[in-house]
PDB file of N, CA and C in Angstrom:
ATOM      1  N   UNK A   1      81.411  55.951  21.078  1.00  0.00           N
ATOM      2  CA  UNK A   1      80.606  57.061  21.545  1.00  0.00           C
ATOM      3  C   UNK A   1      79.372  56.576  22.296  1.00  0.00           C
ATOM      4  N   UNK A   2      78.923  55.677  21.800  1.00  0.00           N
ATOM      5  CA  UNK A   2      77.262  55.013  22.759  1.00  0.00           C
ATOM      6  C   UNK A   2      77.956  54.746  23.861  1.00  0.00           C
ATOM      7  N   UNK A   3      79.146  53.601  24.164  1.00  0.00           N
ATOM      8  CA  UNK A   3      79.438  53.291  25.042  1.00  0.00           C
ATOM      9  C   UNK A   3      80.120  54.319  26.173  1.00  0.00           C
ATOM     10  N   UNK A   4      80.249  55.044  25.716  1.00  0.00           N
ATOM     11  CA  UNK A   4      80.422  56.677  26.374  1.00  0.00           C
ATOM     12  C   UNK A   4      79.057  57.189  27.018  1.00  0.00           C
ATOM     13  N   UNK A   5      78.516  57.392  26.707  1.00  0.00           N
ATOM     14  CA  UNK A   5      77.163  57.981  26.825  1.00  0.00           C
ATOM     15  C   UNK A   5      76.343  57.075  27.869  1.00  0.00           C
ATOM     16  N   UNK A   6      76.280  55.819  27.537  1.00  0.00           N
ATOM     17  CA  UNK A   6      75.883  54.762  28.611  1.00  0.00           C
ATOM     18  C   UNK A   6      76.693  54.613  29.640  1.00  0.00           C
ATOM     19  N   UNK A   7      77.832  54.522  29.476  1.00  0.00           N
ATOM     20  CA  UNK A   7      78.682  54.972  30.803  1.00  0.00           C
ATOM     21  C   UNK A   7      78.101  56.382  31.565  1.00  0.00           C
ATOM     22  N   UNK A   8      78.178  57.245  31.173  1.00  0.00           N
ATOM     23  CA  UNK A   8      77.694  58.715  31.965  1.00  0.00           C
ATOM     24  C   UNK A   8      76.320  58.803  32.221  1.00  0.00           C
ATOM     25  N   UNK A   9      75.418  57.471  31.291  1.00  0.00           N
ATOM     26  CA  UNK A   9      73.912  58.089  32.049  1.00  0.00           C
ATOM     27  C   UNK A   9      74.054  56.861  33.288  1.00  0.00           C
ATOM     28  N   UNK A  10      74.462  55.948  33.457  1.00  0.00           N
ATOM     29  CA  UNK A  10      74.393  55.138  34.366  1.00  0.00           C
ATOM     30  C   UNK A  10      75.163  55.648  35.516  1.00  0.00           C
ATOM     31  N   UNK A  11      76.238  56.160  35.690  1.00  0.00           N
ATOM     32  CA  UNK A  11      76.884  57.113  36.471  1.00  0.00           C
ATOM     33  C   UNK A  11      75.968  58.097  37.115  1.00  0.00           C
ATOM     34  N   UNK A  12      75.367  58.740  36.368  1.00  0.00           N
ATOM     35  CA  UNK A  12      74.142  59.863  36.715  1.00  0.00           C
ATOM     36  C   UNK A  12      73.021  58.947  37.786  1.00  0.00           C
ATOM     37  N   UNK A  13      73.152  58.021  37.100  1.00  0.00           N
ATOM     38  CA  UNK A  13      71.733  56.959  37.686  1.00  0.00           C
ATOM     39  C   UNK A  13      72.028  56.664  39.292  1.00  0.00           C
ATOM     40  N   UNK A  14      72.631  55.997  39.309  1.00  0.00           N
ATOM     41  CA  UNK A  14      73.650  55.294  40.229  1.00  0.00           C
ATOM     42  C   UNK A  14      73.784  56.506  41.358  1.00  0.00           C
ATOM     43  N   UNK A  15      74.240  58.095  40.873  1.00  0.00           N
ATOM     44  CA  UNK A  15      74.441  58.930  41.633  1.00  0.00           C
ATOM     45  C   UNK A  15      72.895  59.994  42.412  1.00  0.00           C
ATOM     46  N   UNK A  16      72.569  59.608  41.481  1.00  0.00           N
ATOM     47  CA  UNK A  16      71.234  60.086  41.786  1.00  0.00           C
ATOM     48  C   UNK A  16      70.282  59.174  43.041  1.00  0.00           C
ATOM     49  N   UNK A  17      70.032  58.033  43.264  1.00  0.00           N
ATOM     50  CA  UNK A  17      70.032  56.880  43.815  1.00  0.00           C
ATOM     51  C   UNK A  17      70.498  57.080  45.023  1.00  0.00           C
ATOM     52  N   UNK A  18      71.923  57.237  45.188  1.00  0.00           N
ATOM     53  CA  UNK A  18      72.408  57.723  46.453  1.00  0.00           C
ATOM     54  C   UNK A  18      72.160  58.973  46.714  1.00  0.00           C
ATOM     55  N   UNK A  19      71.802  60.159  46.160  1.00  0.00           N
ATOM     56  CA  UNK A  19      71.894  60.980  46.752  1.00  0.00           C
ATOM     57  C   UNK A  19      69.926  60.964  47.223  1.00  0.00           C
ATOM     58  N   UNK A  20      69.338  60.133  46.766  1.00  0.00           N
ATOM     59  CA  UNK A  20      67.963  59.898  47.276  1.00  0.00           C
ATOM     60  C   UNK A  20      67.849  58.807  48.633  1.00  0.00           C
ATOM     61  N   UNK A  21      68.991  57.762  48.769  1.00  0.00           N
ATOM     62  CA  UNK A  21      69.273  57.488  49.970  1.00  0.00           C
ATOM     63  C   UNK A  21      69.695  58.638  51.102  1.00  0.00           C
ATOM     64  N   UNK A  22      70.460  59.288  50.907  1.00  0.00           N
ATOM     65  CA  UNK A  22      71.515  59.854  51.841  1.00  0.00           C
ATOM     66  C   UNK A  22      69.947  61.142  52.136  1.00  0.00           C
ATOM     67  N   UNK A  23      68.785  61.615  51.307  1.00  0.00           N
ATOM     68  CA  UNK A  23      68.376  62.519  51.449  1.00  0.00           C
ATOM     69  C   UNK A  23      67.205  62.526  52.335  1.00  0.00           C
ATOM     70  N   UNK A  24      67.402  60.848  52.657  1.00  0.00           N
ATOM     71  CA  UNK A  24      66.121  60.334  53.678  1.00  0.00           C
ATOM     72  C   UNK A  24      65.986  60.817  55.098  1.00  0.00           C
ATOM     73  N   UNK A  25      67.013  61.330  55.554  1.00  0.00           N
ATOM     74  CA  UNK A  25      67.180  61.472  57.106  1.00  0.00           C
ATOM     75  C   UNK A  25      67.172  63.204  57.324  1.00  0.00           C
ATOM     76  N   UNK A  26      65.576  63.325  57.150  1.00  0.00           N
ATOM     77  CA  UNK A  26      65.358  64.599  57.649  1.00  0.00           C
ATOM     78  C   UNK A  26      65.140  65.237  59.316  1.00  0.00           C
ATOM     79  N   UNK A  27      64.801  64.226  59.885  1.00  0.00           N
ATOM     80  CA  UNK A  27      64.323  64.637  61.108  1.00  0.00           C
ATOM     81  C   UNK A  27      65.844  64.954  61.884  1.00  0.00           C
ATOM     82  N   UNK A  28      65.486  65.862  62.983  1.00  0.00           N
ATOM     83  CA  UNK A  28      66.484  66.598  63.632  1.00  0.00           C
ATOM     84  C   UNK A  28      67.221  65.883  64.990  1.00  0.00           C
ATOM     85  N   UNK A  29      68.361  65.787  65.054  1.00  0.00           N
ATOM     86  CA  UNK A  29      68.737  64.869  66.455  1.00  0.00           C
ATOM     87  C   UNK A  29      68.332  65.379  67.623  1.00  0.00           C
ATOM     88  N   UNK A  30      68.658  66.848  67.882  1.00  0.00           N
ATOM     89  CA  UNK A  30      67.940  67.563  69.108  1.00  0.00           C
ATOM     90  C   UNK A  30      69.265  68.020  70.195  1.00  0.00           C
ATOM     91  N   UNK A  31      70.396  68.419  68.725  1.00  0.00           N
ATOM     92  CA  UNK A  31      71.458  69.493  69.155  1.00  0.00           C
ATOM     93  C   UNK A  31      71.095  71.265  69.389  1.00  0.00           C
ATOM     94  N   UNK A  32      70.309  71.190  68.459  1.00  0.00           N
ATOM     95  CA  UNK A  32      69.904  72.277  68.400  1.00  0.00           C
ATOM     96  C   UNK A  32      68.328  72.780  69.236  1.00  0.00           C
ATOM     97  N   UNK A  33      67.195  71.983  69.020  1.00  0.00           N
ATOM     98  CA  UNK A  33      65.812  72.222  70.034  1.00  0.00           C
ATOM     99  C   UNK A  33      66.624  72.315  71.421  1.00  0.00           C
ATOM    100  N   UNK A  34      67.455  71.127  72.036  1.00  0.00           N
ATOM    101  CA  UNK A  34      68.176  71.180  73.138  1.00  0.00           C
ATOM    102  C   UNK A  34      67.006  69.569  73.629  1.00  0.00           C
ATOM    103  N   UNK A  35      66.504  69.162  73.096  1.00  0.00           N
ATOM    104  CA  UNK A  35      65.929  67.926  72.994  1.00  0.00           C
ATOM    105  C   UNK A  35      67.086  66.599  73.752  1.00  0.00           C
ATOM    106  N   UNK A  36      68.406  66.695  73.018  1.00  0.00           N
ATOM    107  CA  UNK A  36      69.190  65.945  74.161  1.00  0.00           C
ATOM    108  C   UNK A  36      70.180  66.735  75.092  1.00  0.00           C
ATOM    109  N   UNK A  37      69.902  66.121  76.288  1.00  0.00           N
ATOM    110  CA  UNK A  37      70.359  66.859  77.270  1.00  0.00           C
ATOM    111  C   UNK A  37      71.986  67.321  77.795  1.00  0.00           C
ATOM    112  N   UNK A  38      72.029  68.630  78.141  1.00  0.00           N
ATOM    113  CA  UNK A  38      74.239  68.395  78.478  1.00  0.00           C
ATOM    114  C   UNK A  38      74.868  67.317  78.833  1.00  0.00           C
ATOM    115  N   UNK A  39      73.518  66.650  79.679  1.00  0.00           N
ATOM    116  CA  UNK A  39      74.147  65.649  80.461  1.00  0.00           C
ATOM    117  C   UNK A  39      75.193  64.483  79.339  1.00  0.00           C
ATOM    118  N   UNK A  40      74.026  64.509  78.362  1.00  0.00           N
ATOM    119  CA  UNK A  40      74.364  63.516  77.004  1.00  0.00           C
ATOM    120  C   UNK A  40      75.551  63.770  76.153  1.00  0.00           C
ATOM    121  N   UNK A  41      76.207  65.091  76.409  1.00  0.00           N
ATOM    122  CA  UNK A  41      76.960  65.517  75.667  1.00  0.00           C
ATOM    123  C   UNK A  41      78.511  65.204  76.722  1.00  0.00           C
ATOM    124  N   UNK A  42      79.308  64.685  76.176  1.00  0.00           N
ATOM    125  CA  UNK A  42      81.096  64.989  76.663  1.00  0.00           C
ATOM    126  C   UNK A  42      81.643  65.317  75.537  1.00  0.00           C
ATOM    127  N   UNK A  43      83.221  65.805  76.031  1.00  0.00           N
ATOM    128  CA  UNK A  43      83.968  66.000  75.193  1.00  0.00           C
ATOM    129  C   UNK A  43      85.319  65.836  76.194  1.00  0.00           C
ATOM    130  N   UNK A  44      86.105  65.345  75.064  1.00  0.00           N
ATOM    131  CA  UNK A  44      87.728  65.081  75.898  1.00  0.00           C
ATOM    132  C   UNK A  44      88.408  66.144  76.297  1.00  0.00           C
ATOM    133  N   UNK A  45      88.147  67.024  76.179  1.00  0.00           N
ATOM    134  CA  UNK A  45      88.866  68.151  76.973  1.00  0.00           C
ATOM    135  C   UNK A  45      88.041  69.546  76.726  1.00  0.00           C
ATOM    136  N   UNK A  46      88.364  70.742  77.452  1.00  0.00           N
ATOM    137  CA  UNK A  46      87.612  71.775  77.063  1.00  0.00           C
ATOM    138  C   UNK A  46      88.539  73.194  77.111  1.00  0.00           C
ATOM    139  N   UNK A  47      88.640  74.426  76.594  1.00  0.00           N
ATOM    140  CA  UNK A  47      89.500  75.395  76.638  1.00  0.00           C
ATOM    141  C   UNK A  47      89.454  75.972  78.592  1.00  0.00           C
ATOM    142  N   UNK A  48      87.682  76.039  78.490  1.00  0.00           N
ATOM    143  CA  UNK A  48      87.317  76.630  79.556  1.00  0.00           C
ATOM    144  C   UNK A  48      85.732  76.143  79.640  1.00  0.00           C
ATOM    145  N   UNK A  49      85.551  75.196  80.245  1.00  0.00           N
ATOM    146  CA  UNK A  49      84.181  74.681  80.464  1.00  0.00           C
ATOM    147  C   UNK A  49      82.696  75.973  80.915  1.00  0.00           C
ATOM    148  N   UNK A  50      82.843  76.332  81.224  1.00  0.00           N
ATOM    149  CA  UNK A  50      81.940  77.231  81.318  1.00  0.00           C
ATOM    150  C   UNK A  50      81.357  78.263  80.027  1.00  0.00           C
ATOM    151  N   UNK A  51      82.703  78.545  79.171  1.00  0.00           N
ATOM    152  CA  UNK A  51      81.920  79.241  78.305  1.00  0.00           C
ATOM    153  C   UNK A  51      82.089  78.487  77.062  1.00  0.00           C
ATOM    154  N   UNK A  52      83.186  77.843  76.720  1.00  0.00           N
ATOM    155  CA  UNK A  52      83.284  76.700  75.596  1.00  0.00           C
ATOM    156  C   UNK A  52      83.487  74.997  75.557  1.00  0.00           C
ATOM    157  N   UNK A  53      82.641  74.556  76.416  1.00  0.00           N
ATOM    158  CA  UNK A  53      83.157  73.588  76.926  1.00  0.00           C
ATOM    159  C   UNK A  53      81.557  72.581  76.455  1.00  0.00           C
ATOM    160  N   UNK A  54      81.491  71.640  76.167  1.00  0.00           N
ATOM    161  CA  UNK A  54      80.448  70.619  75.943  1.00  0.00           C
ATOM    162  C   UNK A  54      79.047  71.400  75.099  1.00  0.00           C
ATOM    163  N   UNK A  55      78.578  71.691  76.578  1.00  0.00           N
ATOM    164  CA  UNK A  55      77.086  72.269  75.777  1.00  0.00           C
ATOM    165  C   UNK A  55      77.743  73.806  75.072  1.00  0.00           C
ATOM    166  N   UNK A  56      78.722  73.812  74.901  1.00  0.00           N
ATOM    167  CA  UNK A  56      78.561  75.067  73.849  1.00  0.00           C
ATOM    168  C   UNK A  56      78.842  74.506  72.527  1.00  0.00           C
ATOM    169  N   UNK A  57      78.793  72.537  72.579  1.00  0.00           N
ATOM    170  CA  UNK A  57      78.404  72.247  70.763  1.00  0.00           C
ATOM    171  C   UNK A  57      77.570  72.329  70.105  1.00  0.00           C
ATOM    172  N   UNK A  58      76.215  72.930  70.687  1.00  0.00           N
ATOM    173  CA  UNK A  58      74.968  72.515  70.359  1.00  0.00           C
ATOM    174  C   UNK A  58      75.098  73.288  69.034  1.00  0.00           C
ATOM    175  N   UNK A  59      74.100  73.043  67.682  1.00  0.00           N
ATOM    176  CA  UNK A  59      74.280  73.612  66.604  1.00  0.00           C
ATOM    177  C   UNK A  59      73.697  75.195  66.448  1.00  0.00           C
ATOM    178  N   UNK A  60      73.761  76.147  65.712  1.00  0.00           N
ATOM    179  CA  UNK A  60      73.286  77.236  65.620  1.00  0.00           C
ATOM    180  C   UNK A  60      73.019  77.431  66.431  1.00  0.00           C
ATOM    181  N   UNK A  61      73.628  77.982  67.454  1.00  0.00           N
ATOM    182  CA  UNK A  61      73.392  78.800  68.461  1.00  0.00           C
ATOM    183  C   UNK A  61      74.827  79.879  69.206  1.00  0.00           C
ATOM    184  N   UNK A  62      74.613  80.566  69.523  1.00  0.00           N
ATOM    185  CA  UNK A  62      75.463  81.524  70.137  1.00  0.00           C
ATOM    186  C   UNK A  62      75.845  81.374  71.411  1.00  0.00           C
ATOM    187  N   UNK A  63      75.156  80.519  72.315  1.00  0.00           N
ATOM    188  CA  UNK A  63      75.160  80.710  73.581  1.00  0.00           C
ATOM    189  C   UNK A  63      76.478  79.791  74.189  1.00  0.00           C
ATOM    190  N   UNK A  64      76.708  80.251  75.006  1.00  0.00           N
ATOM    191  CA  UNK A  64      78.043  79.580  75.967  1.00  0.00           C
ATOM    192  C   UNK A  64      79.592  79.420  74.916  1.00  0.00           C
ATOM    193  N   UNK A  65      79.252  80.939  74.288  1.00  0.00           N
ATOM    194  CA  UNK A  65      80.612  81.391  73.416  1.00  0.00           C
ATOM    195  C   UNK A  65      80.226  80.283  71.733  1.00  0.00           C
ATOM    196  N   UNK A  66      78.734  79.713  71.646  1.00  0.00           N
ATOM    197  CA  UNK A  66      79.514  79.445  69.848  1.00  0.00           C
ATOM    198  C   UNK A  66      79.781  78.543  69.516  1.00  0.00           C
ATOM    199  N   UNK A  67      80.749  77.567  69.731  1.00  0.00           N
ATOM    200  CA  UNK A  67      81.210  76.842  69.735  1.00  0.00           C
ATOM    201  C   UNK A  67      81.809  75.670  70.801  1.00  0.00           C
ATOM    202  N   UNK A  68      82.264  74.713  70.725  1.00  0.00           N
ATOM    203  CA  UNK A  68      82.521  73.986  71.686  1.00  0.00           C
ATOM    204  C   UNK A  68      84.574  74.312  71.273  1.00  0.00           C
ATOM    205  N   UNK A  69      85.858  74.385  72.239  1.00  0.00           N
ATOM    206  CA  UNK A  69      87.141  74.664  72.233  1.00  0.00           C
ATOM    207  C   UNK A  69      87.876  73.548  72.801  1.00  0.00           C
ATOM    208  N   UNK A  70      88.683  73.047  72.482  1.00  0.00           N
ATOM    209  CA  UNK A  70      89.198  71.759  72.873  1.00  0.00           C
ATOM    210  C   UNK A  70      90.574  72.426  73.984  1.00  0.00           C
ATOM    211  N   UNK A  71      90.996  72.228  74.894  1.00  0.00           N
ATOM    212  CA  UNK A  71      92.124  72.591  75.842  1.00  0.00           C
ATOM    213  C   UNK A  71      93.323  73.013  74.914  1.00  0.00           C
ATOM    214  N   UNK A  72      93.611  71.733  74.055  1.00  0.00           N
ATOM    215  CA  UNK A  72      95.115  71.726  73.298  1.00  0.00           C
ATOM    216  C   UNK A  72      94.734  72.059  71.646  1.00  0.00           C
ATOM    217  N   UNK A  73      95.633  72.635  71.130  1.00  0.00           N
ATOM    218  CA  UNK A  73      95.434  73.475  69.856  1.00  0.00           C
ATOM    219  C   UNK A  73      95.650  71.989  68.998  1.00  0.00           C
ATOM    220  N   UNK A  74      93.924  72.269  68.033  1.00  0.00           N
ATOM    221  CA  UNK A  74      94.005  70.918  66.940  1.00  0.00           C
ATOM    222  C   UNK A  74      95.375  70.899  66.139  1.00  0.00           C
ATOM    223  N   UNK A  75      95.897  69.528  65.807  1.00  0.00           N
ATOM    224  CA  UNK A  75      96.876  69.412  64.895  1.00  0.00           C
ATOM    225  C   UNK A  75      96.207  68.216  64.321  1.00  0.00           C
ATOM    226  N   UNK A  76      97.383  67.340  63.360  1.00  0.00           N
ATOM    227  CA  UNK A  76      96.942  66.608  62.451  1.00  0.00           C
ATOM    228  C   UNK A  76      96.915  65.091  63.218  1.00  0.00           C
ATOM    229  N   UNK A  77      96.929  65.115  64.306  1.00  0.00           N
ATOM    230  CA  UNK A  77      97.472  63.823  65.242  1.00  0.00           C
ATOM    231  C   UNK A  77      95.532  64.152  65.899  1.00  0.00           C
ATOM    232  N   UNK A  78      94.856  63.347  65.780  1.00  0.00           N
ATOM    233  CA  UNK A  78      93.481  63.321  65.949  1.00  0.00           C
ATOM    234  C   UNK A  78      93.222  62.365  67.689  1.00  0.00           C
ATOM    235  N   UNK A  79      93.039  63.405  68.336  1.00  0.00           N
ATOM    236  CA  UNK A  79      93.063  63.221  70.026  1.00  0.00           C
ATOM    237  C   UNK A  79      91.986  63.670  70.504  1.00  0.00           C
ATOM    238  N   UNK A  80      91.251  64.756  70.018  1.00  0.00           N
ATOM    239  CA  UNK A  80      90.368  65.446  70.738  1.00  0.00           C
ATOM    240  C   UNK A  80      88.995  64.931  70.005  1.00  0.00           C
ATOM    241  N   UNK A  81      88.108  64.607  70.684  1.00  0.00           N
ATOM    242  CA  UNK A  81      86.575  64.119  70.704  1.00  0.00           C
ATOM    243  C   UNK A  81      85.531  64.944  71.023  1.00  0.00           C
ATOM    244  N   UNK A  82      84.248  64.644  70.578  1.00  0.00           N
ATOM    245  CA  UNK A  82      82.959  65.609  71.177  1.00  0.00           C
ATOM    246  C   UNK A  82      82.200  63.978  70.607  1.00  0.00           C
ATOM    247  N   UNK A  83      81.265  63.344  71.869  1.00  0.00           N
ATOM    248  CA  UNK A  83      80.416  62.431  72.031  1.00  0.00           C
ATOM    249  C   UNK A  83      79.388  62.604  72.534  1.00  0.00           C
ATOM    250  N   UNK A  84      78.221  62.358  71.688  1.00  0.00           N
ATOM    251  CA  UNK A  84      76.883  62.767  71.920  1.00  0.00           C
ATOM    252  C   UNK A  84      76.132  61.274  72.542  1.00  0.00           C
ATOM    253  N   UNK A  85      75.731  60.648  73.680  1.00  0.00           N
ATOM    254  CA  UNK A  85      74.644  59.313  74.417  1.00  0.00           C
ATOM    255  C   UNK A  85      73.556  59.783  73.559  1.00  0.00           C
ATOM    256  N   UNK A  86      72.991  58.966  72.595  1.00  0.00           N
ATOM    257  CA  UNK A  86      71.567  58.879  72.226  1.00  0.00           C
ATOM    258  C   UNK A  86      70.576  58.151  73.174  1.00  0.00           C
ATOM    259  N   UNK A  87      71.427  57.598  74.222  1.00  0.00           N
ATOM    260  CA  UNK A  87      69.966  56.872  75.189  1.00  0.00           C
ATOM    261  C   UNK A  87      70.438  55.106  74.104  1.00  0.00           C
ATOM    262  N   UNK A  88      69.222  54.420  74.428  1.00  0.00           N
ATOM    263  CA  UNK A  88      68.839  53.263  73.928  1.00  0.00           C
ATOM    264  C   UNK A  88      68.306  53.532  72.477  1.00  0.00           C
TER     265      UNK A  88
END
């Protein structure tokens, strides 16, 4: 039973730890302000570039339909991309 118990608080420990790593990266990339530019944004294909096409990945937002639409309907064969240039 101890050795039970020391197993699960060290587990806790351990998990806690990472989730104080992983909780470090608050600041925002600048999908959403619009901070990086369309230019920065591709994607391998688009349904219809104008209204779902690249800059319509940006996050929370509505504009240019919502979402970003890939040409060919997703399946489990992983082809289609969205790549964001951070610059240097």
């Amino acid at each position: 039973m101890k050795i039970f118990i020391f197993i699960l608080l060290y587990i806790q420990t351990i998990s806690s730890l990472e989730l104080k790593k992983s909780s470090t990266c608050q600041t925002a990339l600048g999908m959403q302000s619009g901070s990086i530019p369309d230019s920065a944004i591709s994607v391998s294909s688009s349904y219809d570039s104008n209204t779902v096409g690249s800059k319509a990945s940006r996050a929370r937002t509505e504009q240019y339909g919502g979402a970003w639409c890939p040409l060919n309907q997703i399946n489990s064969i992983p082809n289609e991309w969205l790549e964001i240039d951070f610059g240097n």
